[in-house]
N, C-alpha and C. Protein backbone atom coordinates (compact mmCIF):
# COMPACT_ATOMS: atom_id res chain seq x y z
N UNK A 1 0.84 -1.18 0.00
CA UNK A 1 0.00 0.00 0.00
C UNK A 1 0.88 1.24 0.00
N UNK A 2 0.45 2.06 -0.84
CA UNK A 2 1.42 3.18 -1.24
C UNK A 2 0.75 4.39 0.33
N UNK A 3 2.02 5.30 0.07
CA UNK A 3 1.60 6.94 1.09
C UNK A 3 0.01 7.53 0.30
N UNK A 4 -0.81 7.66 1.43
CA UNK A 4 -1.72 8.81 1.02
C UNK A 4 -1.24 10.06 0.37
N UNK A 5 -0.49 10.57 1.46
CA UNK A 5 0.05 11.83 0.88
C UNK A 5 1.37 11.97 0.11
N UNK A 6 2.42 11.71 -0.76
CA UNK A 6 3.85 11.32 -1.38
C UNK A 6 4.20 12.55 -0.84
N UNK A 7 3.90 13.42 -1.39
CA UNK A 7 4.71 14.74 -1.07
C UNK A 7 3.86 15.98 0.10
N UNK A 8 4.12 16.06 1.33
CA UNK A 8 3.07 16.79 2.08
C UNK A 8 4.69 17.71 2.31
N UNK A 9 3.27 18.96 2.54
CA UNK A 9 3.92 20.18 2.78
C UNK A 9 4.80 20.15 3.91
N UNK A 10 6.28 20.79 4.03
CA UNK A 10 6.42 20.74 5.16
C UNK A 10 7.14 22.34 5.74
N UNK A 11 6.49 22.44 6.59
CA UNK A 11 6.80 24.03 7.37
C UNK A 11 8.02 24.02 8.50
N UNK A 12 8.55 25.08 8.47
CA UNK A 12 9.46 25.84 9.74
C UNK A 12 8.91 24.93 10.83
N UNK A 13 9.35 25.03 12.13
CA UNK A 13 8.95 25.11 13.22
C UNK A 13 9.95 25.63 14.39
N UNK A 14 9.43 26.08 15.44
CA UNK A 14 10.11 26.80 16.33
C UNK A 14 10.51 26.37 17.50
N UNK A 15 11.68 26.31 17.86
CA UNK A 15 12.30 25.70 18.53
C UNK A 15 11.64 26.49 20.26
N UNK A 16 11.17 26.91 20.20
CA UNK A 16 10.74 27.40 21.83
C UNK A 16 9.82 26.82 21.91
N UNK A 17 9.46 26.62 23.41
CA UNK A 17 8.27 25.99 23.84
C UNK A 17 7.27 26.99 24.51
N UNK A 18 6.06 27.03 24.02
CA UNK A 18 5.00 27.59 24.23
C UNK A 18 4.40 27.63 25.57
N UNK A 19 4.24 26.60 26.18
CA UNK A 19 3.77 26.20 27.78
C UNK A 19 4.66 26.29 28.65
N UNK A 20 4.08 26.59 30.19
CA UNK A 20 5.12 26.93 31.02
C UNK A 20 5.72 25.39 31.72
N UNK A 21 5.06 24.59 31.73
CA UNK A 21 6.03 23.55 31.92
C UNK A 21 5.78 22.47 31.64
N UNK A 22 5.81 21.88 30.49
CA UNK A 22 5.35 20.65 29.69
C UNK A 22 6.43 20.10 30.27
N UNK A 23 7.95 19.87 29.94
CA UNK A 23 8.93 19.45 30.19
C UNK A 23 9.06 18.93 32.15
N UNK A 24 9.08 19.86 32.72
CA UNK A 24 9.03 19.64 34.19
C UNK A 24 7.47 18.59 34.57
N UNK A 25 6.36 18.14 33.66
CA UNK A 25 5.62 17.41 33.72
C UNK A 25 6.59 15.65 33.35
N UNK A 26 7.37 15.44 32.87
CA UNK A 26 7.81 14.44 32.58
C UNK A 26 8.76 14.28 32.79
N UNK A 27 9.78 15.09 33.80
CA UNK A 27 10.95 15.22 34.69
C UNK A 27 10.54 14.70 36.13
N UNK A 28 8.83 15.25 36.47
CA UNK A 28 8.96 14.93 37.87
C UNK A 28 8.32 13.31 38.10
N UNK A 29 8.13 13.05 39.75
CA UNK A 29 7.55 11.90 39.87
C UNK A 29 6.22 11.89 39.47
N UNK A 30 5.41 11.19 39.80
CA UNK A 30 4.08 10.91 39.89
C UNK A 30 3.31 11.84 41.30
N UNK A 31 3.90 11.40 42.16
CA UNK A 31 2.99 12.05 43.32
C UNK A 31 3.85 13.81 43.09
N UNK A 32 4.64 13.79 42.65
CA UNK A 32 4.92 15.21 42.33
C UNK A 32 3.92 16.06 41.08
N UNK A 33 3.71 14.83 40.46
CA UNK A 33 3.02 15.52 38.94
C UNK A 33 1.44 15.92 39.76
N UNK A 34 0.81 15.29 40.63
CA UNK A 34 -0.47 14.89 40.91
C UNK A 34 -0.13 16.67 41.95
N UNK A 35 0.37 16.40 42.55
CA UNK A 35 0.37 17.50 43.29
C UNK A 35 0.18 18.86 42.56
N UNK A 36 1.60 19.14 41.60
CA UNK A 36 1.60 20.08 40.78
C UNK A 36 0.05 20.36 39.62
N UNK A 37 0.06 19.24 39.48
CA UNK A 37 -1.35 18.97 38.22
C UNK A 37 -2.90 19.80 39.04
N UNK A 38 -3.04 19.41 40.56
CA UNK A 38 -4.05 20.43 41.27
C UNK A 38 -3.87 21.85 41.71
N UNK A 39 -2.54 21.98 41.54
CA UNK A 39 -1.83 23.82 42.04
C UNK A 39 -1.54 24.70 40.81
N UNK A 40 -1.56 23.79 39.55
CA UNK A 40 -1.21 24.62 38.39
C UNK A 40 -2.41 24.87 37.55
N UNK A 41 -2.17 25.89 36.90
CA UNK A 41 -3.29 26.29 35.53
C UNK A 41 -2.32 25.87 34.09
N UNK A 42 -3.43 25.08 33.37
CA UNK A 42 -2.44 24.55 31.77
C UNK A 42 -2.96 25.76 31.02
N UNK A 43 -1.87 25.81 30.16
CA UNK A 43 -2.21 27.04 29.11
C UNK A 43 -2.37 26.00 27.69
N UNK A 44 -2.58 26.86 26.69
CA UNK A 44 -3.01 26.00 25.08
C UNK A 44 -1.15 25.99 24.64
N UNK A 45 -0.25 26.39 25.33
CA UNK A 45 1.13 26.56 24.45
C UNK A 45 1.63 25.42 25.62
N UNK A 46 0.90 24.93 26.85
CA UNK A 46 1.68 23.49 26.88
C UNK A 46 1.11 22.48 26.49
N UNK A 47 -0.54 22.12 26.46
CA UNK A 47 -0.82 21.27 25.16
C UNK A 47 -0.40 21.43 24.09
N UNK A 48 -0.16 22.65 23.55
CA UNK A 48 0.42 22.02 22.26
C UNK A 48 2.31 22.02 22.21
N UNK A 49 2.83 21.83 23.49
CA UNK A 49 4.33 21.17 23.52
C UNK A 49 4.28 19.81 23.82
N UNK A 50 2.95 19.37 24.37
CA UNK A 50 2.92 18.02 24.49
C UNK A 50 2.23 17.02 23.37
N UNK A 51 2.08 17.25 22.13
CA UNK A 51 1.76 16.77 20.72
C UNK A 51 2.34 17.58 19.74
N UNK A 52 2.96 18.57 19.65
CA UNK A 52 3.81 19.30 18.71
C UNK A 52 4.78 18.08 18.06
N UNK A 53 5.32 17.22 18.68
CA UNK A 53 6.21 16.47 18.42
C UNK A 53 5.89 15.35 17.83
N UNK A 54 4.64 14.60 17.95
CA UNK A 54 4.19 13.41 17.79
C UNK A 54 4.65 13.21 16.33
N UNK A 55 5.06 12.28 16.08
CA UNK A 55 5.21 11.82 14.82
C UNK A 55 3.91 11.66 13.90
N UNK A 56 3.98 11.82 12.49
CA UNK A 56 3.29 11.45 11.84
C UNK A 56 3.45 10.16 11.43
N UNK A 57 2.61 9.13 11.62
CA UNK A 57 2.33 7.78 11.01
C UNK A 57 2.94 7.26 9.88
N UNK A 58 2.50 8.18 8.84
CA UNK A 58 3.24 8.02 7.55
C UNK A 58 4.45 8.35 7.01
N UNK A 59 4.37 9.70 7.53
CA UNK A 59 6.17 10.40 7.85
C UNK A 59 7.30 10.66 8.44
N UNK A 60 8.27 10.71 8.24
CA UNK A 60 9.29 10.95 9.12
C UNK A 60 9.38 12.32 9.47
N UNK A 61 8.09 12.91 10.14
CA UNK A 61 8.10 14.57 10.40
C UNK A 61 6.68 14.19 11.50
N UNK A 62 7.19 15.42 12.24
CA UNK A 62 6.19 15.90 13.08
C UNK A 62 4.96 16.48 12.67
N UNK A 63 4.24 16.47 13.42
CA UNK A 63 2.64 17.13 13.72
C UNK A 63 2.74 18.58 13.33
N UNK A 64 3.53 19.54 14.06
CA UNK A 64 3.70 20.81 13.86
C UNK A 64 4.96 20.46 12.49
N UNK A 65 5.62 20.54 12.00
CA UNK A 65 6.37 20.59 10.86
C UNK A 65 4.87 19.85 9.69
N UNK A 66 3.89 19.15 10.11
CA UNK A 66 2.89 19.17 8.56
C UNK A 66 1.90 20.14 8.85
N UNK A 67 2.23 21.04 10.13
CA UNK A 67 1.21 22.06 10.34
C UNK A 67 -0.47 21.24 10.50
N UNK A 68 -0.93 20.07 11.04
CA UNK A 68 -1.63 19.12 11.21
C UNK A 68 -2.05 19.34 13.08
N UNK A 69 -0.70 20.14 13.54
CA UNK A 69 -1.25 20.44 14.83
C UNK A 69 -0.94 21.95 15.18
N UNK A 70 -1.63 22.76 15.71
CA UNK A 70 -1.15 24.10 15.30
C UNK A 70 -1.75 25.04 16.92
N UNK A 71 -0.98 25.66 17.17
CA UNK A 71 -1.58 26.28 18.78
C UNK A 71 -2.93 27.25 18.45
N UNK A 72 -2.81 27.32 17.40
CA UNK A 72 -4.44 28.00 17.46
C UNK A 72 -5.04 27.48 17.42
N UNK A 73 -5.14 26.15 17.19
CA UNK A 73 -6.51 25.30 17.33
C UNK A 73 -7.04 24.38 18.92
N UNK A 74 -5.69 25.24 19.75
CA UNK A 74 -6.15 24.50 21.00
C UNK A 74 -6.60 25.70 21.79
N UNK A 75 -7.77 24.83 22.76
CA UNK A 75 -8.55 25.76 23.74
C UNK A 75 -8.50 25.42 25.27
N UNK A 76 -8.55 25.72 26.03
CA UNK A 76 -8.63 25.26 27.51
C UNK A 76 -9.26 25.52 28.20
N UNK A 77 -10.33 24.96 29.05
CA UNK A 77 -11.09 25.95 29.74
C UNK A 77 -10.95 25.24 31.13
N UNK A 78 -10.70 26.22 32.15
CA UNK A 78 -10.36 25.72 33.33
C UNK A 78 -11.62 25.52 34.05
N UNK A 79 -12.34 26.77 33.81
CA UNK A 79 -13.82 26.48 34.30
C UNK A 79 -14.68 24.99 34.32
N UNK A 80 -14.51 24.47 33.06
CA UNK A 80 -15.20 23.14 32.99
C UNK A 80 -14.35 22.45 32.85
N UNK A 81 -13.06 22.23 33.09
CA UNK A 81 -11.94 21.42 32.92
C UNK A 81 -11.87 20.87 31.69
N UNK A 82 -11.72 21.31 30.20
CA UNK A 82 -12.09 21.11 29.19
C UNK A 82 -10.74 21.50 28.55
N UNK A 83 -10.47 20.95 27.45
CA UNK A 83 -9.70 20.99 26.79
C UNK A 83 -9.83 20.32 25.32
N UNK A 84 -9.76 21.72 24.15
CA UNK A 84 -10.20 21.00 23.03
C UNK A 84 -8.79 21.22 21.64
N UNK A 85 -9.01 20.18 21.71
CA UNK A 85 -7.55 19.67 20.12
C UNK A 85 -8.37 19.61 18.57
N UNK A 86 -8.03 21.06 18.17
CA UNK A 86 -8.39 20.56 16.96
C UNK A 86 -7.13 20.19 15.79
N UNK A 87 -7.13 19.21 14.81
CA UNK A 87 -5.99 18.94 13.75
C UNK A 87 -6.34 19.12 12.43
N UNK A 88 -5.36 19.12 11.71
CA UNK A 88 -5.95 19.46 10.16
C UNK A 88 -5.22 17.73 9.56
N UNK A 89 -5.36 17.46 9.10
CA UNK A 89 -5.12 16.44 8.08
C UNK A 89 -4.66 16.87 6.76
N UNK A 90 -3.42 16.27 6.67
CA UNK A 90 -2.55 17.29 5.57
C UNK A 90 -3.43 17.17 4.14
N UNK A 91 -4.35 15.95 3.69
CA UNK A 91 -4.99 15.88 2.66
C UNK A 91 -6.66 15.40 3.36
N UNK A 92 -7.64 15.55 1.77
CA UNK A 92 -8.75 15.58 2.84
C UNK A 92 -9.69 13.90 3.05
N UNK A 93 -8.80 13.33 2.47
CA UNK A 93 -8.69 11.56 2.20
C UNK A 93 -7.97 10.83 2.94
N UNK A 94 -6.82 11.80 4.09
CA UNK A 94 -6.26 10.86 5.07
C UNK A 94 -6.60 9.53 5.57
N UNK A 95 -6.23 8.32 5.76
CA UNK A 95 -6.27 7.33 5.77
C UNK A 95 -6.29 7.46 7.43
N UNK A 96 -4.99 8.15 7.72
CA UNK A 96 -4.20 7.83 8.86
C UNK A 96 -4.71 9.09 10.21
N UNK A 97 -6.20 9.59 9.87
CA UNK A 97 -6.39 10.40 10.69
C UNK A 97 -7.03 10.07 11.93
N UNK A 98 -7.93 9.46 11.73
CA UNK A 98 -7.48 8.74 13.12
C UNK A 98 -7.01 8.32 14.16
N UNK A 99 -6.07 7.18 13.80
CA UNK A 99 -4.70 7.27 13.83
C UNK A 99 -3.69 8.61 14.72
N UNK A 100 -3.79 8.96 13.99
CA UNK A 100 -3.11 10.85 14.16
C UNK A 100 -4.17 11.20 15.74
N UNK A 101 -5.40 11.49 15.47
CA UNK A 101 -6.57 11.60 16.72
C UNK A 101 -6.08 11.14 17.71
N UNK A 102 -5.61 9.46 17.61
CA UNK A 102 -5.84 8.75 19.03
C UNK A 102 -4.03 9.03 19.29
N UNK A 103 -3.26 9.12 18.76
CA UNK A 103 -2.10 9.65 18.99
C UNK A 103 -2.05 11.33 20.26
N UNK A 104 -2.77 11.67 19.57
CA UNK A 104 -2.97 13.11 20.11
C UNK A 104 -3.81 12.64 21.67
N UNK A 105 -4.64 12.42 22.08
CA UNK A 105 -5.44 11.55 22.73
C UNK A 105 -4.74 10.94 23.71
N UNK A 106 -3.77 9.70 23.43
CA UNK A 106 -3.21 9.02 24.11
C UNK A 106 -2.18 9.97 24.87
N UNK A 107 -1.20 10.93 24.11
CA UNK A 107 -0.48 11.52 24.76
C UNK A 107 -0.85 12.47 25.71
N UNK A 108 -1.95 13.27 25.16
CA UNK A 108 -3.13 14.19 26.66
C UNK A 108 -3.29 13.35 27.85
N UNK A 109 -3.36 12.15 27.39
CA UNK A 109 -4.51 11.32 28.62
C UNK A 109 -3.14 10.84 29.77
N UNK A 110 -1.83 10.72 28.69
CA UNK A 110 -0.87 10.25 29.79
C UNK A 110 -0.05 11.33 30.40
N UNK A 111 -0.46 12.82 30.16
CA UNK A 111 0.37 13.81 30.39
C UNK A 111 -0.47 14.93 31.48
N UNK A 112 -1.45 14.91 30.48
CA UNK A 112 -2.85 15.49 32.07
C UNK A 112 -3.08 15.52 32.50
N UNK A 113 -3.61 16.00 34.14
CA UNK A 113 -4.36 15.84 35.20
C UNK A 113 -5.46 15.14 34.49
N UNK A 114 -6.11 14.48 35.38
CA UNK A 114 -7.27 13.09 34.84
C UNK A 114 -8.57 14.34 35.34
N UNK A 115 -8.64 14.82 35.30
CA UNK A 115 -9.86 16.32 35.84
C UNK A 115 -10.36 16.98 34.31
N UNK A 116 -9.25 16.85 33.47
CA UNK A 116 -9.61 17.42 32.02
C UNK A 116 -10.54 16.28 31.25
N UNK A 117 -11.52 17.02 30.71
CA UNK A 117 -11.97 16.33 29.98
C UNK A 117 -11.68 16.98 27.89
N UNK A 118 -10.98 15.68 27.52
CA UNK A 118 -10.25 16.84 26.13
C UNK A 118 -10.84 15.98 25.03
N UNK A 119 -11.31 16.77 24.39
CA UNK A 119 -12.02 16.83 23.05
C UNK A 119 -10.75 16.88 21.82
N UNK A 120 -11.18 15.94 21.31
CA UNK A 120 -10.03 15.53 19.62
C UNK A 120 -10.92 15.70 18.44
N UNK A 121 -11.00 16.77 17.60
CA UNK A 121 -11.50 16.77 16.15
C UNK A 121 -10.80 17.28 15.16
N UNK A 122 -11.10 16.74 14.02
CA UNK A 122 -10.34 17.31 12.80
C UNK A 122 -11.42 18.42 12.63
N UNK A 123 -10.34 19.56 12.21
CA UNK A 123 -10.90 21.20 11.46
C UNK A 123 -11.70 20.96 10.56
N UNK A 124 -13.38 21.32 11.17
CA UNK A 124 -13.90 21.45 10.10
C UNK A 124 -13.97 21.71 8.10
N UNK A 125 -14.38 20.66 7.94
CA UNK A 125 -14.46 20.91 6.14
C UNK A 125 -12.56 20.66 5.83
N UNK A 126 -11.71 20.08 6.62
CA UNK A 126 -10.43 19.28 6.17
C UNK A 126 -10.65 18.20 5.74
N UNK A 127 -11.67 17.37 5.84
CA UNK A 127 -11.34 15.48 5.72
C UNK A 127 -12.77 15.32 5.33
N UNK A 128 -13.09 14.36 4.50
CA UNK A 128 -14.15 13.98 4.27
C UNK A 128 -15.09 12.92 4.71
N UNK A 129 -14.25 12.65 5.69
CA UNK A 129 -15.21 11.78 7.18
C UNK A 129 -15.08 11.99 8.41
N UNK A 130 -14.78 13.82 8.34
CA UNK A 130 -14.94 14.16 9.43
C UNK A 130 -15.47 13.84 10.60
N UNK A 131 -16.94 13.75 10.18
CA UNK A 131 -18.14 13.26 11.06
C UNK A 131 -17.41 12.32 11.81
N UNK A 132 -17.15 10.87 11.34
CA UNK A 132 -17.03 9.66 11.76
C UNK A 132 -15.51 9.77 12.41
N UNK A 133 -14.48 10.50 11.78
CA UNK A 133 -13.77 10.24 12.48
C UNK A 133 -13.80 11.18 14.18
N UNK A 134 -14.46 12.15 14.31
CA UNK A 134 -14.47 12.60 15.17
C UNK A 134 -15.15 11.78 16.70
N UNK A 135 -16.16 11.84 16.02
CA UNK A 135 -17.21 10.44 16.45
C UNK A 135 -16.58 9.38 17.09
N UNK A 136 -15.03 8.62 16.61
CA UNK A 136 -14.43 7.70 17.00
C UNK A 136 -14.00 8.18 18.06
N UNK A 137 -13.12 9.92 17.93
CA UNK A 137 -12.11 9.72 18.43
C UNK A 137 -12.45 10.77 20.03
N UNK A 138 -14.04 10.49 19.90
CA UNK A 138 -14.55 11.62 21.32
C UNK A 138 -15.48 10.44 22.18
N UNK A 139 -15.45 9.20 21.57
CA UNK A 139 -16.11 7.91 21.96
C UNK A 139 -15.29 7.17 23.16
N UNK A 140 -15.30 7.46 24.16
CA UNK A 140 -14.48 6.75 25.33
C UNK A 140 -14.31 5.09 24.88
N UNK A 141 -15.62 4.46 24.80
CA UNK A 141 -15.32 3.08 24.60
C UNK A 141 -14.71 2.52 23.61
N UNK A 142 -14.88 3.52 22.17
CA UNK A 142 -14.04 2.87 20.84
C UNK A 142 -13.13 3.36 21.15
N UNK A 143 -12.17 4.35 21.77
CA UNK A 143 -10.34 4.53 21.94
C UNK A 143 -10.34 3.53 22.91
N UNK A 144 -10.96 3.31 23.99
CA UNK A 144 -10.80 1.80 25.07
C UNK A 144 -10.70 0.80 24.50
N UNK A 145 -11.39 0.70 23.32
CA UNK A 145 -11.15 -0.92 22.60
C UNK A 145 -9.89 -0.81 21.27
N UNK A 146 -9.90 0.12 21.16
CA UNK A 146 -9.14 0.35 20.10
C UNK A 146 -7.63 0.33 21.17
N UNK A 147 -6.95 0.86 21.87
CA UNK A 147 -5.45 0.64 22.86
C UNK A 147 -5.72 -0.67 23.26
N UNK A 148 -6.44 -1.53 23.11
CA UNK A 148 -6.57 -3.39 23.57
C UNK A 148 -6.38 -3.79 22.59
N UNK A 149 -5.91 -2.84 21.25
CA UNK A 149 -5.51 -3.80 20.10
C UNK A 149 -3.76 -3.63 20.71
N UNK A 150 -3.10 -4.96 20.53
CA UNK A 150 -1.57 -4.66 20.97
C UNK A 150 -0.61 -4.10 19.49
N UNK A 151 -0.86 -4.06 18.37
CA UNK A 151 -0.26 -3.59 17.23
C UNK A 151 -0.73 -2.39 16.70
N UNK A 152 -2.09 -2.02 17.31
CA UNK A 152 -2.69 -0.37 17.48
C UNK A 152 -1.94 0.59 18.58
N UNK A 153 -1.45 -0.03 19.76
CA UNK A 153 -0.71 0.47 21.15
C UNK A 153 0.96 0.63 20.46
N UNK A 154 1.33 -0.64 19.59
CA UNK A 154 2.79 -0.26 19.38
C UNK A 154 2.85 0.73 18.30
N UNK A 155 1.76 0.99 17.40
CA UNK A 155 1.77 1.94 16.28
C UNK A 155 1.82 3.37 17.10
N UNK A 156 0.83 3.31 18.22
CA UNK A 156 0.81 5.00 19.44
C UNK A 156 2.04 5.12 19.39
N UNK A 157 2.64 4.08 20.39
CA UNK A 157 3.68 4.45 20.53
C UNK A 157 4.80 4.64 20.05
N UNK A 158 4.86 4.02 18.79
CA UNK A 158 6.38 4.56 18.00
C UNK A 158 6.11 6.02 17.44
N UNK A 159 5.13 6.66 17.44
CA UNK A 159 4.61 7.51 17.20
C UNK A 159 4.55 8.82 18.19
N UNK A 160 4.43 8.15 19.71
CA UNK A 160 4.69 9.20 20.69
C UNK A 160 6.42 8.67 21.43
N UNK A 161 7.09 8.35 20.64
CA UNK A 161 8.07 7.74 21.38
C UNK A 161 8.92 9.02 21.43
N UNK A 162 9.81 9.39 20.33
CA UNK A 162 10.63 11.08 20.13
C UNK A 162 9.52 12.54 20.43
N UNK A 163 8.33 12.07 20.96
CA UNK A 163 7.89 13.20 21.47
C UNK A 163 8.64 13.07 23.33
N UNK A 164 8.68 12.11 23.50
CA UNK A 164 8.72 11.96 25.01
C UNK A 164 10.04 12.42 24.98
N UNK A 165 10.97 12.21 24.10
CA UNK A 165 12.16 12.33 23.96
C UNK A 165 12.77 13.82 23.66
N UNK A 166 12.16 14.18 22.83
CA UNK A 166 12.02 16.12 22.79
C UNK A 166 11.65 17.12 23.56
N UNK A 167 10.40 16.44 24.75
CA UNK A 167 9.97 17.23 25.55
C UNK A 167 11.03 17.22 26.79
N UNK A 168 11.74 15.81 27.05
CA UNK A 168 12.33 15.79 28.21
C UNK A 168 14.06 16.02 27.75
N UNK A 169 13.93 16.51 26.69
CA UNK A 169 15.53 17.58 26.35
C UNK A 169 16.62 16.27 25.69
N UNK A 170 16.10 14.97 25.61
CA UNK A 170 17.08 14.32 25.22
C UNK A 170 17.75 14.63 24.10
């Protein structure tokens, strides 16, 4: 099976980090993170240091380098503990968006206070199964059954593997 996309655009990206401490989230312990995670406020520039990096599925490039994840499309609301990810899909036939969704998804869910509740959609009028893929990827029980696939979990993760690795300065 050939690339969806052969040739996708690829953009600048900026070496600073947007959020005030994405990095010190995956430096500290656990009962340190839990602590910090109820005393701190998240901003949209450390969600998006914590998926900026994610690999693309198909490419050997990041999320922010296909411009697929972009800080204006994230929102936060502390009030309702909400947090919403929107992505673009570099073409509007993506195969692999999904994919891309539960990537984004998996890395929130292991980086967040568990108090957020975060919303994953592709940018309106980008993809032409928008609907459905959104649908999948805001469905608690289909991402629950979908990480019980073990070759769906190793695809996440080679995928969030050099994000973990970028954020924590390696």
């Amino acid at each position: 099976m050939g690339l969806d996309n052969v040739n996708p655009t690829v953009y600048s990206v900026s070496k600073d980090t947007y959020g005030q401490s994405a990095r010190s989230k995956l430096e500290s312990t656990d009962s340190e993170t839990e602590m910090q995670a109820e005393a701190e406020e998240i901003d949209a520039g450390e969600v998006f240091d914590l998926i900026r990096n994610i690999n693309d599925p198909e490419h050997p490039l990041t999320l922010e380098q296909l411009h697929v994840a972009q800080l204006r499309h994230i929102t936060v609301d502390h009030e309702n503990s909400r947090i919403s990810v929107v992505f673009t899909p570099t073409i509007p036939h993506c195969s692999m968006a999904t994919l891309i969704g539960l990537c984004i998804r998996v890395q929130l869910l292991r980086c967040l206070p568990a108090r957020f509740k975060v919303d994953i959609n592709v940018e309106e009028g980008t993809h032409q199964s928008e609907k459905s893929v959104n649908k999948q990827l805001n469905d608690k029980e289909r991402v629950a059954a979908a990480m019980e696939n073990s070759h769906l979990v190793e695809v996440v993760n080679q995928c969030l593997a050099t994000t973990i690795d970028k954020i924590a300065g390696y």
